[in-house]
Every structure is written in C-alpha cells, then in structure tokens.
C-alpha atoms as a PDB file:
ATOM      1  CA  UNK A   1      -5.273 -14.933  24.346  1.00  0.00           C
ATOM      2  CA  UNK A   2      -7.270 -13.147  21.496  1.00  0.00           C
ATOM      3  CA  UNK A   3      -9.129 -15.457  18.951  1.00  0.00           C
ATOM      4  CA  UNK A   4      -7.056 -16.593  16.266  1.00  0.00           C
ATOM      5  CA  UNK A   5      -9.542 -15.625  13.599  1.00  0.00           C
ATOM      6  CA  UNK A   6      -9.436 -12.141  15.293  1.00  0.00           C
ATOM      7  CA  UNK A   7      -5.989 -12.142  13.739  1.00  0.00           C
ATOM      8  CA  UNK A   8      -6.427 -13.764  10.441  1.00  0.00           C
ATOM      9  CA  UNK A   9      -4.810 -11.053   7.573  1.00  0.00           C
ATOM     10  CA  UNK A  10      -6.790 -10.927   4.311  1.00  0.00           C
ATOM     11  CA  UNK A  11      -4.961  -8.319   2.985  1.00  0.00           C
ATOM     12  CA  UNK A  12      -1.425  -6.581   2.488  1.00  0.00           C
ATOM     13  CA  UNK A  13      -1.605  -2.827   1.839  1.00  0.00           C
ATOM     14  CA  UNK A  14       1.440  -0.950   0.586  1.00  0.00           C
ATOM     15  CA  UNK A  15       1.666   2.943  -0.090  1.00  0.00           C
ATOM     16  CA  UNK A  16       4.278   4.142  -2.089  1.00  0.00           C
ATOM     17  CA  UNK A  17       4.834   8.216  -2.976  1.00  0.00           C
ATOM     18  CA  UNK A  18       4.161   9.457  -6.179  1.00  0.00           C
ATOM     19  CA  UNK A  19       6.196   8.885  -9.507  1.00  0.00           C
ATOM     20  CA  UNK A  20       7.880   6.243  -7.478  1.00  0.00           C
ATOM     21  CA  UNK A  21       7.641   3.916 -11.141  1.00  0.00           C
ATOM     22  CA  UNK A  22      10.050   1.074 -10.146  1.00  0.00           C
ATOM     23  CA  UNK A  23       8.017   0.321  -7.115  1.00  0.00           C
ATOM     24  CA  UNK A  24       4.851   0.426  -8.931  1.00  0.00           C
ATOM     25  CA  UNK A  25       6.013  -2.030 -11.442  1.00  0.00           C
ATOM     26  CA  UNK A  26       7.591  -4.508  -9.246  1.00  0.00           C
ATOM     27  CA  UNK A  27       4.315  -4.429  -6.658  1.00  0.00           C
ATOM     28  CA  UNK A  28       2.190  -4.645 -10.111  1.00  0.00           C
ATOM     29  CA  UNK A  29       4.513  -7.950 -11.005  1.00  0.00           C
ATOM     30  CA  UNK A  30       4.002  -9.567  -7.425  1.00  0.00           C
ATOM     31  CA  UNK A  31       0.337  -9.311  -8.339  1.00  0.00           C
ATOM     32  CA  UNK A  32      -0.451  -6.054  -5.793  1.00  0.00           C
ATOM     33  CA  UNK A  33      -3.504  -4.142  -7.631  1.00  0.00           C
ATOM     34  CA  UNK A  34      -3.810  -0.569  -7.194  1.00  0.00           C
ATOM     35  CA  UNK A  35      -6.750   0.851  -5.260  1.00  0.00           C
ATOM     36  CA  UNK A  36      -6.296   4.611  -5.376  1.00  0.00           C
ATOM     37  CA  UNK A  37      -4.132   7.648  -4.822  1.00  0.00           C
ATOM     38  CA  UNK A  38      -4.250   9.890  -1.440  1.00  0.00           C
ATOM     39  CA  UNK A  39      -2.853  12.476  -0.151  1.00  0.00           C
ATOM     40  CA  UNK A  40      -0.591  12.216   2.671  1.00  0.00           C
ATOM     41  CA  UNK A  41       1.594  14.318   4.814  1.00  0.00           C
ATOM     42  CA  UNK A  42       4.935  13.532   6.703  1.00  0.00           C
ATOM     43  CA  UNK A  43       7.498  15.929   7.821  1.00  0.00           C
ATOM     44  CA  UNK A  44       9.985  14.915   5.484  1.00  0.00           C
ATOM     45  CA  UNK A  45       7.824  15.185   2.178  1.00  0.00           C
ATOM     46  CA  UNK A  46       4.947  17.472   3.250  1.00  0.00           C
ATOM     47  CA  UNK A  47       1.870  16.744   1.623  1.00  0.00           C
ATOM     48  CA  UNK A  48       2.335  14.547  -1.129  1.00  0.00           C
ATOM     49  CA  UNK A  49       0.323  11.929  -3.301  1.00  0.00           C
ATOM     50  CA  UNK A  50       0.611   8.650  -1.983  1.00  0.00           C
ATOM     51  CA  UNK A  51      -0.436   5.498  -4.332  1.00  0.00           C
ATOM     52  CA  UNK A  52      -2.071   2.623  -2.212  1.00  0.00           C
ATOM     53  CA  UNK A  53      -1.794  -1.362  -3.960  1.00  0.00           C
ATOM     54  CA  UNK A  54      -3.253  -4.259  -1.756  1.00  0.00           C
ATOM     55  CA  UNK A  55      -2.802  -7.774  -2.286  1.00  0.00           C
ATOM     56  CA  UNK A  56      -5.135 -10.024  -0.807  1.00  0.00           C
ATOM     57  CA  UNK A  57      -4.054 -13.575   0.853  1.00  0.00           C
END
C-alpha cells in the first residue's frame, strides 16, 4: 500500500475555456483563485485559451 502522505491533496485545479464568465464567477465565489491562462488543444475546440483557478485544502 502506498504511504498515505504520498496521497495527501493540497490542491484542486480547475480549467475552464475562455469567456466561459459564469464559471469564472461561481469558482471565484467558492474561493478558487486564478493562476493563469494557457493554451490548450482538444479535438473538439482546437487550440483555445484555457483559464486555470486552484483552490488549496
């Protein structure tokens, strides 16, 4: 079995697309802070600006 504090989360990290503004404001109410904007690319967006909060436990 791996060592519990191995496995300890500090932080949750969220990415949201672009321009998304309802997400940003409800992850900005739950106390998520946002740590930068990068560029990401999926099939089903192609490259597009991704927007990265983290809350930390």
């Amino acid at each position: 079995m791996a060592d519990q504090h191995a496995q300890e989360c500090r932080a949750i990290t969220l990415a949201l697309l672009g321009g998304n503004l309802p997400a940003q404001r409800l992850y900005e109410g739950l106390g998520f802070a946002y740590m930068g904007t990068v560029p990401l690319f999926y099939e089903d967006t192609g490259w597009t600006d991704f927007l990265l909060y983290e809350y930390v436990l």
